[in-house]
PDB file of N, CA and C in Angstrom:
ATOM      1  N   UNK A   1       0.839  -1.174   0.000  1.00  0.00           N
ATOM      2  CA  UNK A   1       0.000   0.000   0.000  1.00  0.00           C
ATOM      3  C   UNK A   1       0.889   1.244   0.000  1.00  0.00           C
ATOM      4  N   UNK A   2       0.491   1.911  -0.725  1.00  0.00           N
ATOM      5  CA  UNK A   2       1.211   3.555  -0.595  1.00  0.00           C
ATOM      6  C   UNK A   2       0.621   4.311   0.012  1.00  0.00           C
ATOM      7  N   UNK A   3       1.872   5.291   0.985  1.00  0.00           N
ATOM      8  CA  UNK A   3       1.777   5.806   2.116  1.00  0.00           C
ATOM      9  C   UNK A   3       0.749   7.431   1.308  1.00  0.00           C
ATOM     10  N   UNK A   4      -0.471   7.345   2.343  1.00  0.00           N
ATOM     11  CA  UNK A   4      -0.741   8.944   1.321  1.00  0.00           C
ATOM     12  C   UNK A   4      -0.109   9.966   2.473  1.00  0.00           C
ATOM     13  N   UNK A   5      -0.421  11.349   2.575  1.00  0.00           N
ATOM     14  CA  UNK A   5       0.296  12.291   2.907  1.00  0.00           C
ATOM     15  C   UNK A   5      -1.258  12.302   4.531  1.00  0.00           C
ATOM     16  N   UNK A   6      -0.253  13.306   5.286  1.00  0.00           N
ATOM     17  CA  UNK A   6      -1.217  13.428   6.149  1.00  0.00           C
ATOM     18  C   UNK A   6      -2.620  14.076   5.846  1.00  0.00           C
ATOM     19  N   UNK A   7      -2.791  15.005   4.777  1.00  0.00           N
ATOM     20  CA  UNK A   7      -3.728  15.664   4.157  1.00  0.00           C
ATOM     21  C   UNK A   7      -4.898  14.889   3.889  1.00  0.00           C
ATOM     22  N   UNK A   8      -4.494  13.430   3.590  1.00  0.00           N
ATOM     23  CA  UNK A   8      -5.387  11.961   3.179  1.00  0.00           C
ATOM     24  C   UNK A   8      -5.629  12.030   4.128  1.00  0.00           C
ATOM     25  N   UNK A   9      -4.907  11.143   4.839  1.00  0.00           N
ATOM     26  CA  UNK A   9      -5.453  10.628   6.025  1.00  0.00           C
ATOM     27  C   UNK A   9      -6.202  11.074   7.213  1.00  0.00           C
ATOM     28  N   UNK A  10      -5.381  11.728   7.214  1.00  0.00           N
ATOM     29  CA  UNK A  10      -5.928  13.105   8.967  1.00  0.00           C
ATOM     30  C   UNK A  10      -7.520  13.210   8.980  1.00  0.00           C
ATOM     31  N   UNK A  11      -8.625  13.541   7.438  1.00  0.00           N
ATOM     32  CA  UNK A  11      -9.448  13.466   7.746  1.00  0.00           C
ATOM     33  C   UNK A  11     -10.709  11.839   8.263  1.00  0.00           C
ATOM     34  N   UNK A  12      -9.353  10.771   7.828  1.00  0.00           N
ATOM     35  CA  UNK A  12     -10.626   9.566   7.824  1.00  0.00           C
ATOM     36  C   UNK A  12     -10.228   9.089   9.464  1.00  0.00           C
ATOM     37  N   UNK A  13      -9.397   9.725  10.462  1.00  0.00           N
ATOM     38  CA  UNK A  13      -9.253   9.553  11.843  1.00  0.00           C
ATOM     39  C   UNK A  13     -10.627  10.003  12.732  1.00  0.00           C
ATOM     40  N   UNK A  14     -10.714   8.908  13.595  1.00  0.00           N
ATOM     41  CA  UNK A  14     -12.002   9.617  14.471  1.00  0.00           C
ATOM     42  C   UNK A  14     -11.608  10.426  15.345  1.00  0.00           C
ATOM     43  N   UNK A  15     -12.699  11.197  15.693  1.00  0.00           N
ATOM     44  CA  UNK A  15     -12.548  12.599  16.908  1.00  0.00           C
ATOM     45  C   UNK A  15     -11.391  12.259  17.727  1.00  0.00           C
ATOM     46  N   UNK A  16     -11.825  10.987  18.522  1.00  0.00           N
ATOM     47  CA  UNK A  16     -10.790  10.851  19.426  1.00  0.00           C
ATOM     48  C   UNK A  16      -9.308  10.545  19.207  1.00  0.00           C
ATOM     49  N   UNK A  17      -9.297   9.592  18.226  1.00  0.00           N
ATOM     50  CA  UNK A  17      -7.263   9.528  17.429  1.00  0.00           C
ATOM     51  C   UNK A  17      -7.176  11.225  17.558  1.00  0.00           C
ATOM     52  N   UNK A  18      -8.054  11.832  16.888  1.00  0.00           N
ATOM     53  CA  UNK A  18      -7.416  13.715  16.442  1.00  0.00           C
ATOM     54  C   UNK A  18      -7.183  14.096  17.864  1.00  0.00           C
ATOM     55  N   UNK A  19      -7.848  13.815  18.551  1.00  0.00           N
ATOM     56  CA  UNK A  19      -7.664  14.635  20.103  1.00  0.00           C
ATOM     57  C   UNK A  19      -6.381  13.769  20.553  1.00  0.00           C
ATOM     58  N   UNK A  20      -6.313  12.387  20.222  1.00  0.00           N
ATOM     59  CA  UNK A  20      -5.072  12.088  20.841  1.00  0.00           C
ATOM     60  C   UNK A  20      -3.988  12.756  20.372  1.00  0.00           C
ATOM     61  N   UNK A  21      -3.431  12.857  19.122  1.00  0.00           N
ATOM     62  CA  UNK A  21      -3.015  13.724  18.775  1.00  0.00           C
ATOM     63  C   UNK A  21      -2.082  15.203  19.312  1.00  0.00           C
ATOM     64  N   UNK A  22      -3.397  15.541  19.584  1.00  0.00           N
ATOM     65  CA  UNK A  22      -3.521  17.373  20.022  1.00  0.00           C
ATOM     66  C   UNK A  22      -3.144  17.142  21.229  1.00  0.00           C
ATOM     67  N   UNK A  23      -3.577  16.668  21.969  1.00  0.00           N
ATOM     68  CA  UNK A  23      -3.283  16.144  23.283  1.00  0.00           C
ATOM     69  C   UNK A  23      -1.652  15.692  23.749  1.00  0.00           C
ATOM     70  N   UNK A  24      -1.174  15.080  22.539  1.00  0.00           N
ATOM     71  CA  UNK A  24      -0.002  14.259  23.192  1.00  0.00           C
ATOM     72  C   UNK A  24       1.208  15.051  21.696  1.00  0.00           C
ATOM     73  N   UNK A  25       0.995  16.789  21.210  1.00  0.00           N
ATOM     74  CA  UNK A  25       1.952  17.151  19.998  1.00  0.00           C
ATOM     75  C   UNK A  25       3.058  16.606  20.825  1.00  0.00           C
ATOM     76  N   UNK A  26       3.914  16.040  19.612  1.00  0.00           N
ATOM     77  CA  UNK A  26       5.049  15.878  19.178  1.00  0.00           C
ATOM     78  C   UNK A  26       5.123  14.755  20.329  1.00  0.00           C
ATOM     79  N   UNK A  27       4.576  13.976  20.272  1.00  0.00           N
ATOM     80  CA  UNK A  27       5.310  12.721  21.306  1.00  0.00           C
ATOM     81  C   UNK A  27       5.946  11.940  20.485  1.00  0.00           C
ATOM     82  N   UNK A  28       6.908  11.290  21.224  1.00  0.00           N
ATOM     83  CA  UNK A  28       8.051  10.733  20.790  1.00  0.00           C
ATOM     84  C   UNK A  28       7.651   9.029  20.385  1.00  0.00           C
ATOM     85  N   UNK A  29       6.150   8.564  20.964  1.00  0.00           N
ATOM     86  CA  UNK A  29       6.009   7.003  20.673  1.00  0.00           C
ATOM     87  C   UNK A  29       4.599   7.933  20.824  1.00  0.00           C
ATOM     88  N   UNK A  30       3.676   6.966  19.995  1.00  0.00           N
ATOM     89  CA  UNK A  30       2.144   6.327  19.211  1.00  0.00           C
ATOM     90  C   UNK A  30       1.929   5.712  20.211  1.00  0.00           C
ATOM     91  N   UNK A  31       0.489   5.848  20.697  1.00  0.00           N
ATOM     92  CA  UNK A  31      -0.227   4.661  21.737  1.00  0.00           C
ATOM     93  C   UNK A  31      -0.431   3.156  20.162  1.00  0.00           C
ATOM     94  N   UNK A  32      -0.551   1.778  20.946  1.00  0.00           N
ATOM     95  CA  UNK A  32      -0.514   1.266  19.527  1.00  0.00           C
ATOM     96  C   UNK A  32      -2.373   1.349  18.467  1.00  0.00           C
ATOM     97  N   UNK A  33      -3.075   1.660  19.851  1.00  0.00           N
ATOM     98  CA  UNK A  33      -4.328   1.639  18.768  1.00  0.00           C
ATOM     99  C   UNK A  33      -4.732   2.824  17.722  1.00  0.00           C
ATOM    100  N   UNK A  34      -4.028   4.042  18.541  1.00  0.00           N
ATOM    101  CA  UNK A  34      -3.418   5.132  17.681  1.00  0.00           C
ATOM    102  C   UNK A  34      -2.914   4.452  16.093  1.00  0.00           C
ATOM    103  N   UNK A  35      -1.739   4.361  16.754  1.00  0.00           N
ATOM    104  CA  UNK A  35      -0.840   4.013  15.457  1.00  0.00           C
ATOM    105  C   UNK A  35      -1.568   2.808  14.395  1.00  0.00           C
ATOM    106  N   UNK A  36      -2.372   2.178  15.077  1.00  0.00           N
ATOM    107  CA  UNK A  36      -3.360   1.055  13.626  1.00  0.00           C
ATOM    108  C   UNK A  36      -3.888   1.793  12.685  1.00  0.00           C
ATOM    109  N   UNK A  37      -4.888   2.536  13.534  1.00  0.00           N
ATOM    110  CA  UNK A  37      -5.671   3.623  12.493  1.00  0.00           C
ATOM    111  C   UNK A  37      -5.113   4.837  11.856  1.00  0.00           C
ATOM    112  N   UNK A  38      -4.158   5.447  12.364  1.00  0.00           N
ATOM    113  CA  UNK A  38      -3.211   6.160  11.402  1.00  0.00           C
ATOM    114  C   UNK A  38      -2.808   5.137   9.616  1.00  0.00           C
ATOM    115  N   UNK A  39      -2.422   3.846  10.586  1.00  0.00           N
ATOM    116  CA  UNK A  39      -1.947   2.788   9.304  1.00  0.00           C
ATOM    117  C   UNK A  39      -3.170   2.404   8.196  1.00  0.00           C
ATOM    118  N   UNK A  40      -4.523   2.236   9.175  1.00  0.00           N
ATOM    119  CA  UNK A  40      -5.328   1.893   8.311  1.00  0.00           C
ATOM    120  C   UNK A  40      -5.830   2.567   7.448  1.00  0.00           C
ATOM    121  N   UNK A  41      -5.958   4.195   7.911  1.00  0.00           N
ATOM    122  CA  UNK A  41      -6.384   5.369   7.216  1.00  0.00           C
ATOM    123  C   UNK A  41      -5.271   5.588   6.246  1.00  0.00           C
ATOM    124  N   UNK A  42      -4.533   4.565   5.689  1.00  0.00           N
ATOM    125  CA  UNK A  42      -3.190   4.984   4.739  1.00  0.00           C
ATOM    126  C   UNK A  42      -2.215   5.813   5.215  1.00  0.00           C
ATOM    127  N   UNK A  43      -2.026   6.147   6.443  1.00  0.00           N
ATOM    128  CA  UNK A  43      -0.772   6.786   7.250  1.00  0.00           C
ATOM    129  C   UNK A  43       0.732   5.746   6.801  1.00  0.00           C
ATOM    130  N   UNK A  44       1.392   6.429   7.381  1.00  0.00           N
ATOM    131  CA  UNK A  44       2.368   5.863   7.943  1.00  0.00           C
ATOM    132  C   UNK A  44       2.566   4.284   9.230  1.00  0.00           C
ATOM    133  N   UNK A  45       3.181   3.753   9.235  1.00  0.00           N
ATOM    134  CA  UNK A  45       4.083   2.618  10.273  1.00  0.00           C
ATOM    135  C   UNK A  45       4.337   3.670  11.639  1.00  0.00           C
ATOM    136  N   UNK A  46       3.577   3.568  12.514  1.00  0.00           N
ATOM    137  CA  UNK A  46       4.456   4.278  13.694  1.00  0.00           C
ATOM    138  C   UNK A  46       4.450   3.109  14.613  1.00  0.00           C
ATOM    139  N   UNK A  47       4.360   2.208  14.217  1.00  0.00           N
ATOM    140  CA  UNK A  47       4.886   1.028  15.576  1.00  0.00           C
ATOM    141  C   UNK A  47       5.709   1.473  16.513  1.00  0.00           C
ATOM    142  N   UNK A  48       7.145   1.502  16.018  1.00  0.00           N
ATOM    143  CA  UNK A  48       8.410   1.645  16.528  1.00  0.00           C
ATOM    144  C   UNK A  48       8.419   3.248  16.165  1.00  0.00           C
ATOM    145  N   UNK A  49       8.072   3.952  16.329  1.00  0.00           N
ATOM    146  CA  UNK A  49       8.577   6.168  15.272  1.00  0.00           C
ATOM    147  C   UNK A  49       6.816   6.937  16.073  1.00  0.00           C
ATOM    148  N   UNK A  50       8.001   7.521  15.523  1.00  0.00           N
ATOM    149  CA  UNK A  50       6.594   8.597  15.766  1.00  0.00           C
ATOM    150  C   UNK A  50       6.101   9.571  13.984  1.00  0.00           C
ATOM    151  N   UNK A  51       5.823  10.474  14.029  1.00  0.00           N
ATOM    152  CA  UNK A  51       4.759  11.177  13.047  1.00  0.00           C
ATOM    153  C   UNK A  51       6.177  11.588  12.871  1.00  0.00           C
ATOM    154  N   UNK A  52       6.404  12.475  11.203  1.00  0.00           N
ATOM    155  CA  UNK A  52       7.715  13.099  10.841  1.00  0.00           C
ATOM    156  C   UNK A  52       7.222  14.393  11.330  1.00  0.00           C
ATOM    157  N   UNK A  53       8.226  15.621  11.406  1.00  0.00           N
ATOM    158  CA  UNK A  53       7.945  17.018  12.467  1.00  0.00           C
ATOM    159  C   UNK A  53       6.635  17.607  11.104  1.00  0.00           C
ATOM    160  N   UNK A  54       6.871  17.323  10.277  1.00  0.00           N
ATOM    161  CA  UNK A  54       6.079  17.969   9.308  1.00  0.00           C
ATOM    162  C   UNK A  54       4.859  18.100   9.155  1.00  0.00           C
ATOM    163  N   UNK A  55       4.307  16.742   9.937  1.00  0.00           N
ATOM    164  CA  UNK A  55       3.161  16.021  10.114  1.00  0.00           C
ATOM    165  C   UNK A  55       2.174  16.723  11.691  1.00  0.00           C
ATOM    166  N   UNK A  56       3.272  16.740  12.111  1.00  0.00           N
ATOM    167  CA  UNK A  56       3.430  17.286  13.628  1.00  0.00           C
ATOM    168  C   UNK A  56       3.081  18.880  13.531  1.00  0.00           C
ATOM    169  N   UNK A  57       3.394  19.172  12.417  1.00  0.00           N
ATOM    170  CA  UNK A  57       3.200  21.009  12.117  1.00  0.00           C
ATOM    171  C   UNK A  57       1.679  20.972  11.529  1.00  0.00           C
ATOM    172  N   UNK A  58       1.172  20.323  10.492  1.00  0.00           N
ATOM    173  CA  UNK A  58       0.025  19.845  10.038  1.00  0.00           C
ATOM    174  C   UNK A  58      -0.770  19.724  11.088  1.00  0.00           C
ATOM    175  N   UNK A  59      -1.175  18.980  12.145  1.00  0.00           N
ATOM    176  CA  UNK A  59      -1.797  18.733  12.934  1.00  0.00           C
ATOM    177  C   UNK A  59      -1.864  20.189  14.333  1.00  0.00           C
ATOM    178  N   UNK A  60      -0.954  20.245  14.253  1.00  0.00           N
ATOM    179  CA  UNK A  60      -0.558  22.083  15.091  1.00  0.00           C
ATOM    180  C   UNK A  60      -1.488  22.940  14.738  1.00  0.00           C
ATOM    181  N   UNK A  61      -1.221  23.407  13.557  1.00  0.00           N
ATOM    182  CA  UNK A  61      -1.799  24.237  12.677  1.00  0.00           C
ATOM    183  C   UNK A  61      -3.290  24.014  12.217  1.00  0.00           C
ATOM    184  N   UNK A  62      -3.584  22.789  11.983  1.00  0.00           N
ATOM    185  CA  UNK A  62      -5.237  22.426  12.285  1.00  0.00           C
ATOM    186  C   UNK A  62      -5.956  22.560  13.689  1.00  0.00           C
ATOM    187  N   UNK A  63      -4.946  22.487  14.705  1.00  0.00           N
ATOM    188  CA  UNK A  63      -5.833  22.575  16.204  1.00  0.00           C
ATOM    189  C   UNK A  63      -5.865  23.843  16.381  1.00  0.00           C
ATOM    190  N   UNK A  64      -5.359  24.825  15.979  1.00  0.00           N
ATOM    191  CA  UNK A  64      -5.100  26.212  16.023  1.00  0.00           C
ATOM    192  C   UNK A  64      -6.676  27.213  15.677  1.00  0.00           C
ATOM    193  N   UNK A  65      -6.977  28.250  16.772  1.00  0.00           N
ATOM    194  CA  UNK A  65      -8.410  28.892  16.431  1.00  0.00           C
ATOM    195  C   UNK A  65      -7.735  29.594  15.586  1.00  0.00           C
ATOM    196  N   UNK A  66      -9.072  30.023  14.734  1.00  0.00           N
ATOM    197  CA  UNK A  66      -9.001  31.363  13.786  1.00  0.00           C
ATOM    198  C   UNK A  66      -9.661  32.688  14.037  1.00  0.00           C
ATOM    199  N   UNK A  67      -8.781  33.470  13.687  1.00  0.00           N
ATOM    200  CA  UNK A  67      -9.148  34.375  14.441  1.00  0.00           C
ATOM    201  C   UNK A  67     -11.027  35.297  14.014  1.00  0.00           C
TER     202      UNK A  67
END
């Protein structure tokens, strides 16, 4: 399967993966039921990794109000 970009994926995550997320920026390890549905939604492998910083800015920047 090819990896799509977080732009794919991010939206087919439920409320709660997104809040885990927001909740836990930039952690260094994935809870593992986290990390399934990232995989299943065509994410990335975070078994063993975490999200790349880029991904990590993506998700930042979506939890962010507007003004």
């Amino acid at each position: 399967m090819t990896e799509k970009s977080i732009e794919q994926w991010w939206p087919e995550l439920h409320t709660a993966t997104k809040q885990w997320f927001r909740q836990n920026l930039r952690a260094e390890s994935v809870e593992s039921d986290v990390a399934l549905e990232v995989y299943d939604a065509g994410g990335p492998d975070l078994k063993d990794t975490t999200l790349a910083p880029k991904d990590w800015d993506f998700i930042e920047t979506q939890s962010e109000f507007v003004d």
